[in-house]
PDB file of N, CA and C in Angstrom:
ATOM      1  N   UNK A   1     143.456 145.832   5.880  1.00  0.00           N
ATOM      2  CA  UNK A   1     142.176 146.323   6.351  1.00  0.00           C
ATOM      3  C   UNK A   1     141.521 147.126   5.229  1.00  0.00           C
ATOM      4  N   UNK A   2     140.543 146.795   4.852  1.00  0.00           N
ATOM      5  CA  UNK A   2     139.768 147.585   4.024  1.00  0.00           C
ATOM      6  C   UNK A   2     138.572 148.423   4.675  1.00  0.00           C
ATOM      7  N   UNK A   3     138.217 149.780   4.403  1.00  0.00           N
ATOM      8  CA  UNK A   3     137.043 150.428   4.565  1.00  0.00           C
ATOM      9  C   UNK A   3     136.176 150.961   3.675  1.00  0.00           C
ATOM     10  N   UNK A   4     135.047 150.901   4.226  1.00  0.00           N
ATOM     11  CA  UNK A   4     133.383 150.652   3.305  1.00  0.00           C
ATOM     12  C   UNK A   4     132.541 152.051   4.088  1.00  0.00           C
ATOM     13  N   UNK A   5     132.458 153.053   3.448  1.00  0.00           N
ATOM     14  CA  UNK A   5     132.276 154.097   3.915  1.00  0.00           C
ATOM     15  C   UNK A   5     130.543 154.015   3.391  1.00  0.00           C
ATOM     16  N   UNK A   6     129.698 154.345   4.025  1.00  0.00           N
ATOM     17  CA  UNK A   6     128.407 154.799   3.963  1.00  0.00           C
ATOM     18  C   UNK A   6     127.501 155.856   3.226  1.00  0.00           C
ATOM     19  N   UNK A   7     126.580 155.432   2.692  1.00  0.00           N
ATOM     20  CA  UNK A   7     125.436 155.941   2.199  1.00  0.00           C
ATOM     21  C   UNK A   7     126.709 157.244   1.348  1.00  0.00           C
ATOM     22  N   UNK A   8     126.626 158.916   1.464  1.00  0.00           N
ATOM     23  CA  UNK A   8     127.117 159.823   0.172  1.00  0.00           C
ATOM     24  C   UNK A   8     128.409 159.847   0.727  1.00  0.00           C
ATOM     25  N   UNK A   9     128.946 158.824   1.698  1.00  0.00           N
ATOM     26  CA  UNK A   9     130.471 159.228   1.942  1.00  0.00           C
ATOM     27  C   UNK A   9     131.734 158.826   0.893  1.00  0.00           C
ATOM     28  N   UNK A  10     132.832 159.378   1.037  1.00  0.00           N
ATOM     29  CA  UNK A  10     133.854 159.069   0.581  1.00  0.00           C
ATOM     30  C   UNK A  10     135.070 159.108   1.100  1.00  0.00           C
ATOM     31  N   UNK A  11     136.266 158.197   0.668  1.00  0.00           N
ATOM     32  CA  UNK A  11     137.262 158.037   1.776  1.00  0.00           C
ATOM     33  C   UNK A  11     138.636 158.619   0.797  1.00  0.00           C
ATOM     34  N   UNK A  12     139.017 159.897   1.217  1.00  0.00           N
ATOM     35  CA  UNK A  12     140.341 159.869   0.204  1.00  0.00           C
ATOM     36  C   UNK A  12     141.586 159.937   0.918  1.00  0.00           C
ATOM     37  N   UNK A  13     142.735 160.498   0.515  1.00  0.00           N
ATOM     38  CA  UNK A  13     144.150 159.964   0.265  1.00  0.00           C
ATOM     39  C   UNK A  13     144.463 161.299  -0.099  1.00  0.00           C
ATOM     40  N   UNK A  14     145.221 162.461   1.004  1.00  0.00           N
ATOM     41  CA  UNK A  14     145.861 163.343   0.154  1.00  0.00           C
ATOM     42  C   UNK A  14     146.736 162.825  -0.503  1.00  0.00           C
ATOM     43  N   UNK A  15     146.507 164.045  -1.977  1.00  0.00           N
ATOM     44  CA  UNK A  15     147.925 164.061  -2.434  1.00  0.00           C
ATOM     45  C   UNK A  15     149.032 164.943  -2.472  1.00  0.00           C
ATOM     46  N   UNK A  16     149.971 164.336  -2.065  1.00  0.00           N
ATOM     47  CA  UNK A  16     151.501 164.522  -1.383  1.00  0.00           C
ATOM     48  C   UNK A  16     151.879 165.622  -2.781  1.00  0.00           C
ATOM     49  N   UNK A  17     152.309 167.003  -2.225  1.00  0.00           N
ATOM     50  CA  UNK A  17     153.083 167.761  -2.291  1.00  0.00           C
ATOM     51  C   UNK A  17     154.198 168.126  -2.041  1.00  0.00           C
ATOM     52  N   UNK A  18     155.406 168.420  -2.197  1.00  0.00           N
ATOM     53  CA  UNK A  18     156.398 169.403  -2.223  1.00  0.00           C
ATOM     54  C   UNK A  18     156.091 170.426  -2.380  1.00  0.00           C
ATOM     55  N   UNK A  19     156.541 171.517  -1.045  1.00  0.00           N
ATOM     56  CA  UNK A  19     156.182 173.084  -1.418  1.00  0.00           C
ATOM     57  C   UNK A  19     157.427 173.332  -1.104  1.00  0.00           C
ATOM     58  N   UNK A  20     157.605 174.297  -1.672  1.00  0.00           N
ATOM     59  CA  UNK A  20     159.146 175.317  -1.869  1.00  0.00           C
ATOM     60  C   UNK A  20     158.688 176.653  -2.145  1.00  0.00           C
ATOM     61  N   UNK A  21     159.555 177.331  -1.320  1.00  0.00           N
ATOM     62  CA  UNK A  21     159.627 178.874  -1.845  1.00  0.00           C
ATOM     63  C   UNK A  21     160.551 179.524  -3.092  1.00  0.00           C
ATOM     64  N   UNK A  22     159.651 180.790  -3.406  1.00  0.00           N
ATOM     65  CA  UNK A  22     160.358 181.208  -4.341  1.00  0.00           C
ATOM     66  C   UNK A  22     161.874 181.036  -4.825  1.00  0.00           C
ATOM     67  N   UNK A  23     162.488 181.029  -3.444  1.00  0.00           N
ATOM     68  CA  UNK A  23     164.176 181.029  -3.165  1.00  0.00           C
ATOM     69  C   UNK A  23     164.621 179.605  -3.157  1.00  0.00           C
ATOM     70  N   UNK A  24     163.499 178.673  -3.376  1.00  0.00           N
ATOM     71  CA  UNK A  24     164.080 177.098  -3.532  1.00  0.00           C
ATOM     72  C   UNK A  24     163.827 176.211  -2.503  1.00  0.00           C
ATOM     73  N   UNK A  25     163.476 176.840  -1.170  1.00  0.00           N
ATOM     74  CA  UNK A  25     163.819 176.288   0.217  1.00  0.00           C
ATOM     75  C   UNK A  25     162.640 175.259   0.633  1.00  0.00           C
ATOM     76  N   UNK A  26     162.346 173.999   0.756  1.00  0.00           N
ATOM     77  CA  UNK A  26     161.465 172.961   0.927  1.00  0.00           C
ATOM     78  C   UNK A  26     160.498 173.488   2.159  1.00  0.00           C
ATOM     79  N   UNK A  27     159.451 173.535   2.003  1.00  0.00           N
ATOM     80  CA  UNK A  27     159.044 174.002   3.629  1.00  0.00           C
ATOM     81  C   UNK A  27     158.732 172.511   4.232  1.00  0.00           C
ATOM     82  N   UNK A  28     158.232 172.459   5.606  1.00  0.00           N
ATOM     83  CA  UNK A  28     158.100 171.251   6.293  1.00  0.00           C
ATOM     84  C   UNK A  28     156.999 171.365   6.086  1.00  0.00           C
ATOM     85  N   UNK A  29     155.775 170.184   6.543  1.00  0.00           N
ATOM     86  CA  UNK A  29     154.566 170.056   6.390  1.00  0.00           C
ATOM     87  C   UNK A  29     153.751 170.968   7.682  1.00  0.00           C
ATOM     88  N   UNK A  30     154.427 171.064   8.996  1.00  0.00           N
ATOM     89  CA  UNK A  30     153.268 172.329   9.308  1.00  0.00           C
ATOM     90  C   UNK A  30     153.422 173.366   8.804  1.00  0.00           C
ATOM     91  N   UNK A  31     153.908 174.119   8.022  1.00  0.00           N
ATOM     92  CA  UNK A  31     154.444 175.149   7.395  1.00  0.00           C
ATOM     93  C   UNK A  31     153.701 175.324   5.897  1.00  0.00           C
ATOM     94  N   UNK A  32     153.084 174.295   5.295  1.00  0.00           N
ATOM     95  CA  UNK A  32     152.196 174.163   4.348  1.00  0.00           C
ATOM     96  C   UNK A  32     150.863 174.380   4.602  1.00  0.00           C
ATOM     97  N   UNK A  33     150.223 174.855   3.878  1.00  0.00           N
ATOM     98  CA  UNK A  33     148.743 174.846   3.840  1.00  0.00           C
ATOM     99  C   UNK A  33     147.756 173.247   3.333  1.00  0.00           C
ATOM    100  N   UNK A  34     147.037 173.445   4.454  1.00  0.00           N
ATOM    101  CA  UNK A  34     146.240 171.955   3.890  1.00  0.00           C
ATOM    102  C   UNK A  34     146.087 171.837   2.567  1.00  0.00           C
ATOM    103  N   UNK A  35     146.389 170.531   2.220  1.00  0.00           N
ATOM    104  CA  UNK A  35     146.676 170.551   0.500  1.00  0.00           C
ATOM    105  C   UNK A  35     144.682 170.321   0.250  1.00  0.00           C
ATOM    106  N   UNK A  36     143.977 170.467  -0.322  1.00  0.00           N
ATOM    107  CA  UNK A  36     142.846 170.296  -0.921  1.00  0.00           C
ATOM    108  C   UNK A  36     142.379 169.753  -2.266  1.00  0.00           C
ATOM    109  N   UNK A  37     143.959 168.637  -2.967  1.00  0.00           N
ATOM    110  CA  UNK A  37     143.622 168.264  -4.349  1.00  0.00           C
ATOM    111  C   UNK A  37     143.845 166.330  -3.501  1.00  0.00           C
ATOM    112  N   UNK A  38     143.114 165.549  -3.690  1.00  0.00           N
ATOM    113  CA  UNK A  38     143.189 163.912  -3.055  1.00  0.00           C
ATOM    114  C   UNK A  38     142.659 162.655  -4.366  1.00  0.00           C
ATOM    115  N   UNK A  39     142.888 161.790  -4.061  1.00  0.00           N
ATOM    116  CA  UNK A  39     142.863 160.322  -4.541  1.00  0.00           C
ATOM    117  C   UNK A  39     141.404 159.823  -3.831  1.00  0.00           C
ATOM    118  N   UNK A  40     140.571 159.453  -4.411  1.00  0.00           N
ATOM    119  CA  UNK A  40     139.042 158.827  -3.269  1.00  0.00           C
ATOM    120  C   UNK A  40     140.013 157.237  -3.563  1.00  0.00           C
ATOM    121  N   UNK A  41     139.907 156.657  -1.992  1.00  0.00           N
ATOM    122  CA  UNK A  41     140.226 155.049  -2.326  1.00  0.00           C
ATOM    123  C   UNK A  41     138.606 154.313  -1.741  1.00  0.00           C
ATOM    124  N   UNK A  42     137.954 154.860  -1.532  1.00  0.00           N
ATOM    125  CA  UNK A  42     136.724 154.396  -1.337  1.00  0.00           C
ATOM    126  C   UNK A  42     135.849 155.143  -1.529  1.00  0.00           C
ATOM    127  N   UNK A  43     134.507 154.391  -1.895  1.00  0.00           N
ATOM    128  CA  UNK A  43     133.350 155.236  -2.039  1.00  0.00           C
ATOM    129  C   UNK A  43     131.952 154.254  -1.655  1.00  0.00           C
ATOM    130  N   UNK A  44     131.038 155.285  -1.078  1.00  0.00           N
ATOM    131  CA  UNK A  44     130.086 154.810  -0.201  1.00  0.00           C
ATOM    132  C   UNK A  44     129.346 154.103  -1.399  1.00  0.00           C
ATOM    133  N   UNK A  45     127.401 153.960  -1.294  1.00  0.00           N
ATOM    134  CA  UNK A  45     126.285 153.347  -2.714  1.00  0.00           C
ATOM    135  C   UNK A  45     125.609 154.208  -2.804  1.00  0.00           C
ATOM    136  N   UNK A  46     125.454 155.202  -2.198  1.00  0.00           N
ATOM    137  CA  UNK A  46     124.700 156.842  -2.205  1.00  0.00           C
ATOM    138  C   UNK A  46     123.692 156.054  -1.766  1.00  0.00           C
ATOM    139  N   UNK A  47     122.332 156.527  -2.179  1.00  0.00           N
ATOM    140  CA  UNK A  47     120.847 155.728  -1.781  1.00  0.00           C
ATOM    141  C   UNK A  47     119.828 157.181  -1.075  1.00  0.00           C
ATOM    142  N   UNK A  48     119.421 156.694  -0.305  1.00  0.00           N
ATOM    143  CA  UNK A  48     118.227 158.121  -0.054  1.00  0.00           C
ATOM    144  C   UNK A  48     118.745 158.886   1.036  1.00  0.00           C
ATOM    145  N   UNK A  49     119.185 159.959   0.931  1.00  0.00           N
ATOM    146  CA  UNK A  49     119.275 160.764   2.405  1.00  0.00           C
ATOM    147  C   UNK A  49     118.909 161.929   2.368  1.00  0.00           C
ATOM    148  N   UNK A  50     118.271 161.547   3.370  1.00  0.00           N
ATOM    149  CA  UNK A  50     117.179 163.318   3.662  1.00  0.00           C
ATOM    150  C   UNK A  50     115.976 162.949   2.780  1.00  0.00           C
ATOM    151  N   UNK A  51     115.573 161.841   2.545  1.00  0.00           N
ATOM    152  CA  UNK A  51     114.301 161.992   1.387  1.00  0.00           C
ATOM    153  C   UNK A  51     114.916 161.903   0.285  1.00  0.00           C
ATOM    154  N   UNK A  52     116.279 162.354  -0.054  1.00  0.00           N
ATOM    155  CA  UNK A  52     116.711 162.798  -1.309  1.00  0.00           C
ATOM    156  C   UNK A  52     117.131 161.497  -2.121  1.00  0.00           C
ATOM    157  N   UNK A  53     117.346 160.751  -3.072  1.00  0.00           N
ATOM    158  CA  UNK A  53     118.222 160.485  -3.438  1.00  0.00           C
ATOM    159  C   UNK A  53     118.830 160.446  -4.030  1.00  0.00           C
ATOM    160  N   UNK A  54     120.149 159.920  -3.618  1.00  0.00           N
ATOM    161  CA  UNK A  54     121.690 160.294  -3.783  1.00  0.00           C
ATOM    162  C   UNK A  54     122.586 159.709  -5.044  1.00  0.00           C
ATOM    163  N   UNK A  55     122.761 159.723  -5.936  1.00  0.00           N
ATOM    164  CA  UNK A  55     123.464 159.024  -7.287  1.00  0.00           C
ATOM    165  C   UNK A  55     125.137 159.341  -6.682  1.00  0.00           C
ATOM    166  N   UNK A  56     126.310 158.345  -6.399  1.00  0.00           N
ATOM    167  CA  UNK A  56     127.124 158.631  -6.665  1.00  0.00           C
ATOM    168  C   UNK A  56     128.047 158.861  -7.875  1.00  0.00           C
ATOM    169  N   UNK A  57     129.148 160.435  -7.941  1.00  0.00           N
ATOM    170  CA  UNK A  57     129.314 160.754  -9.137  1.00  0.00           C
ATOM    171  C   UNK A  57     130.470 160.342  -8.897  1.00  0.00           C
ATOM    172  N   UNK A  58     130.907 160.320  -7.930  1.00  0.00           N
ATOM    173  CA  UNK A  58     132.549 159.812  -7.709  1.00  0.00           C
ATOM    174  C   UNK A  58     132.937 158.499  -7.863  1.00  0.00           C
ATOM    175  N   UNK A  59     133.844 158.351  -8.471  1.00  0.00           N
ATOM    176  CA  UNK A  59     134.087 156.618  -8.303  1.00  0.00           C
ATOM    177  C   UNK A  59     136.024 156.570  -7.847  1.00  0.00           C
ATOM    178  N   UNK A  60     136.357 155.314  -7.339  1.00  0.00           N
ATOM    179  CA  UNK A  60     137.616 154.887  -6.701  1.00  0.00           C
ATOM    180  C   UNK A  60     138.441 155.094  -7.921  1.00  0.00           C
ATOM    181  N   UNK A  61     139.490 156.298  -7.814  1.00  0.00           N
ATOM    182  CA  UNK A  61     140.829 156.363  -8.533  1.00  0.00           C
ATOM    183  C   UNK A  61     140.832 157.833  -8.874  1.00  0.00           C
ATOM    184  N   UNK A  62     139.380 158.675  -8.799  1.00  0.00           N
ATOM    185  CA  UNK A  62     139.069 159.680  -9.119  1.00  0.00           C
ATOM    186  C   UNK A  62     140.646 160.606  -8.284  1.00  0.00           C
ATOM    187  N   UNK A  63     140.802 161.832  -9.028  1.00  0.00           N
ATOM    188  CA  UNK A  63     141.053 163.081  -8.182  1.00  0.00           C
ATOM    189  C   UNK A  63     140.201 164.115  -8.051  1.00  0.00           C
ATOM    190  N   UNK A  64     140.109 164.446  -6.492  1.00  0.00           N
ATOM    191  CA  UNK A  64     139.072 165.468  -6.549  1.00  0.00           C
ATOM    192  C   UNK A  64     140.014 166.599  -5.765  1.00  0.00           C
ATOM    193  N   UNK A  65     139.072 167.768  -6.115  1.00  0.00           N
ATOM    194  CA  UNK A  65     138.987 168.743  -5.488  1.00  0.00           C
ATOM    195  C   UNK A  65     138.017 168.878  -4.403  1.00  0.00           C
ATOM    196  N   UNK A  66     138.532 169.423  -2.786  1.00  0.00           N
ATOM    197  CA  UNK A  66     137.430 168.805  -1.877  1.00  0.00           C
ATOM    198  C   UNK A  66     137.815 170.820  -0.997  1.00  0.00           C
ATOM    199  N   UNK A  67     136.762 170.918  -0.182  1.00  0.00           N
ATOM    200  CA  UNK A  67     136.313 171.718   0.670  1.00  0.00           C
ATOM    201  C   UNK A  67     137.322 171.548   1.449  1.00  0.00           C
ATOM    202  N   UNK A  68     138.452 172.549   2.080  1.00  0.00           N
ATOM    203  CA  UNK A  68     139.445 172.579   2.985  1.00  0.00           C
ATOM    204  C   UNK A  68     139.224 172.160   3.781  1.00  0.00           C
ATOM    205  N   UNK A  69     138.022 172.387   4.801  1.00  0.00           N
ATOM    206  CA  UNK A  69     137.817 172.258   5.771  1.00  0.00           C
ATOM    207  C   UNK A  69     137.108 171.099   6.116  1.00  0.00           C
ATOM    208  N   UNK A  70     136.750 170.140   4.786  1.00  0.00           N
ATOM    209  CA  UNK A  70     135.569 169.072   5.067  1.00  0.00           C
ATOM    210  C   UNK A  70     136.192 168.064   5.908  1.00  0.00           C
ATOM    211  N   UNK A  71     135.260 167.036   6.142  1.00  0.00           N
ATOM    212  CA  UNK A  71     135.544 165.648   6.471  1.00  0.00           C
ATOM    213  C   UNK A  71     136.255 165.693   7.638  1.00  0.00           C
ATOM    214  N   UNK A  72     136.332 164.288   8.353  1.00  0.00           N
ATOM    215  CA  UNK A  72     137.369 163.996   9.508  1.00  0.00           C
ATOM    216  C   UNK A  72     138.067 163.246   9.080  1.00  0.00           C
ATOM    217  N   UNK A  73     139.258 163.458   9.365  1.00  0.00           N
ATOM    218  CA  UNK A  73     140.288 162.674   9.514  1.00  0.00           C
ATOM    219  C   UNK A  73     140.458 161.261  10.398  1.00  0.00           C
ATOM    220  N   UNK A  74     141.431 160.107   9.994  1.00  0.00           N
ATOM    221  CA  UNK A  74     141.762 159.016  10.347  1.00  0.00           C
ATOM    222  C   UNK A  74     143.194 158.740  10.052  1.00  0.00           C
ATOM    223  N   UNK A  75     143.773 157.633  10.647  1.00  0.00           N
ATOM    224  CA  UNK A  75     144.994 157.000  10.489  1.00  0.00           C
ATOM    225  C   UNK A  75     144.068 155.462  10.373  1.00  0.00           C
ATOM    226  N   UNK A  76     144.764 155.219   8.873  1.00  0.00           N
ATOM    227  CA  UNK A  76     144.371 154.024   8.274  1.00  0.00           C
ATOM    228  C   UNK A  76     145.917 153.297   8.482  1.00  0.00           C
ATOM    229  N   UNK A  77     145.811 152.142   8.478  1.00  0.00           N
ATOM    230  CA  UNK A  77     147.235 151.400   8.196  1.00  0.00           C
ATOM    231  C   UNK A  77     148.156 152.446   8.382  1.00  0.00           C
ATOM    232  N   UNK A  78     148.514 153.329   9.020  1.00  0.00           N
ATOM    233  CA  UNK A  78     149.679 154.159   9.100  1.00  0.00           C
ATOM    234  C   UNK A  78     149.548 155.141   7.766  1.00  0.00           C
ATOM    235  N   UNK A  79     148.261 155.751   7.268  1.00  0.00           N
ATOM    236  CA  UNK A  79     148.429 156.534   6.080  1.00  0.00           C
ATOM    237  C   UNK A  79     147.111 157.520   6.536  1.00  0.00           C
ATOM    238  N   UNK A  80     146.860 158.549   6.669  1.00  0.00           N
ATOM    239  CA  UNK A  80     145.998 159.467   7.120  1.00  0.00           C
ATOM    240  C   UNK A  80     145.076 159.549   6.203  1.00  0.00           C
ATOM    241  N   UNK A  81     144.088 159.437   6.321  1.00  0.00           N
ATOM    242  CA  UNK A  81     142.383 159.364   5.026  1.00  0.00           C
ATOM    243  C   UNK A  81     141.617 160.179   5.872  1.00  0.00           C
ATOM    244  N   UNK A  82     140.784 161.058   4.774  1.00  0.00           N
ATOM    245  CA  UNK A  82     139.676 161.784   5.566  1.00  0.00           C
ATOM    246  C   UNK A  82     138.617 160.978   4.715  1.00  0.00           C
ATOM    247  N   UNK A  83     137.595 161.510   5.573  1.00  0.00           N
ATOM    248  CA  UNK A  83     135.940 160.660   5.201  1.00  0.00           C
ATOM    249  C   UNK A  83     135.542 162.150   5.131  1.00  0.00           C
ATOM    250  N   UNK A  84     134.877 161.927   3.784  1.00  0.00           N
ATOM    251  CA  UNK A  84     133.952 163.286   3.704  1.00  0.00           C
ATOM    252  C   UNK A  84     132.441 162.729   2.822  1.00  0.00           C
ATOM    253  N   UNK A  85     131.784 163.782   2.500  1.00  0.00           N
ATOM    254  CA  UNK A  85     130.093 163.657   2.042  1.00  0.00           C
ATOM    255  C   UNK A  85     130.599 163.771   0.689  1.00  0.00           C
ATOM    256  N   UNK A  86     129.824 163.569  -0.220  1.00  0.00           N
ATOM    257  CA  UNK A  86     130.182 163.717  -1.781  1.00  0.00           C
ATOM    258  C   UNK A  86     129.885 165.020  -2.119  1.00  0.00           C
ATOM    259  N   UNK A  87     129.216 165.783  -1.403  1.00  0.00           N
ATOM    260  CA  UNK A  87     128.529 167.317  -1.383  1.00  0.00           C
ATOM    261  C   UNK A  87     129.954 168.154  -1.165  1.00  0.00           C
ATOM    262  N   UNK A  88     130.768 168.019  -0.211  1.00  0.00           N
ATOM    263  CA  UNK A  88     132.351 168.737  -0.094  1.00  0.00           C
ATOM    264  C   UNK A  88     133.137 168.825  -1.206  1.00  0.00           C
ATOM    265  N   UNK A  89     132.717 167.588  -2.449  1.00  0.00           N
ATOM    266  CA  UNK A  89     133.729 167.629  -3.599  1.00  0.00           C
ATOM    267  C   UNK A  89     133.143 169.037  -4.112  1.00  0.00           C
ATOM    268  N   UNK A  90     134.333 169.254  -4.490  1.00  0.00           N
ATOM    269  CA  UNK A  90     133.949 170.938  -5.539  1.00  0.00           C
ATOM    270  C   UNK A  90     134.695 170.376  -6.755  1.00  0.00           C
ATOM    271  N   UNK A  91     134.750 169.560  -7.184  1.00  0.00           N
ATOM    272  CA  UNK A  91     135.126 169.136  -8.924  1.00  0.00           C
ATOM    273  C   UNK A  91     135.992 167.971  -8.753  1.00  0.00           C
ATOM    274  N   UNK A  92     136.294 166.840 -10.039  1.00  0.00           N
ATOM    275  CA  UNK A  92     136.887 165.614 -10.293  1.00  0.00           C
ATOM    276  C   UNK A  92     137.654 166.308 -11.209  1.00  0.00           C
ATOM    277  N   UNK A  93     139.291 166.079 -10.838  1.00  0.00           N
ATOM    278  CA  UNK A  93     140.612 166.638 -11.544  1.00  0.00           C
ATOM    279  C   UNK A  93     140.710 165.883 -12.561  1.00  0.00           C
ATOM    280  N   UNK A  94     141.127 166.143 -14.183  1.00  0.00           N
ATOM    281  CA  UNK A  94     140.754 165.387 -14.987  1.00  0.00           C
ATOM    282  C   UNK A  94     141.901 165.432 -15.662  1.00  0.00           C
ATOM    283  N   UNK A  95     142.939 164.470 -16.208  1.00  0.00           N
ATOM    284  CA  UNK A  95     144.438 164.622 -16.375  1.00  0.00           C
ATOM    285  C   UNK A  95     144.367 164.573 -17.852  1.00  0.00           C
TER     286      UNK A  95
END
């Protein structure tokens, strides 16, 4: 199944952490803080919204840095993706 996300949206892919405490000890995932660094595996064509228009800066493979709280969540193929606006990215992680 592939998805085709709309006009300034984008579809990412956390990325998977290991957290451990100081003392070594793995925590479980409710016990972690929402991770906020992801993979975009899709990206919308931007175009006019609000009057405005929209240039997308993001492109598919990017890592971004995104707004904790943005986007909704999904279960894709058994792998959890949020859809967010391109406005939530707060920077492209650059290796």
């Amino acid at each position: 199944m592939t998805i085709k996300p709309l006009f300034d949206k984008i579809v990412i892919e956390e990325v998977e952490k290991v957290e451990k405490t100081a003392g070594g000890i793995v925590l479980p995932g409710t016990a972690q803080e929402k991770p906020q660094l992801a993979k975009v595996i899709a990206v919308g064509p931007g175009g006019v919204i609000d009057g405005k228009e929209v240039v997308m800066q993001i492109k598919v493979g990017d890592i971004i840095l995104f707004n904790k709280y943005a986007g909704s969540q999904f279960k894709l193929e058994n792998k959890e993706v949020t859809i967010l606006r391109q406005s939530d990215v707060l920077a492209i992680v650059e290796q």
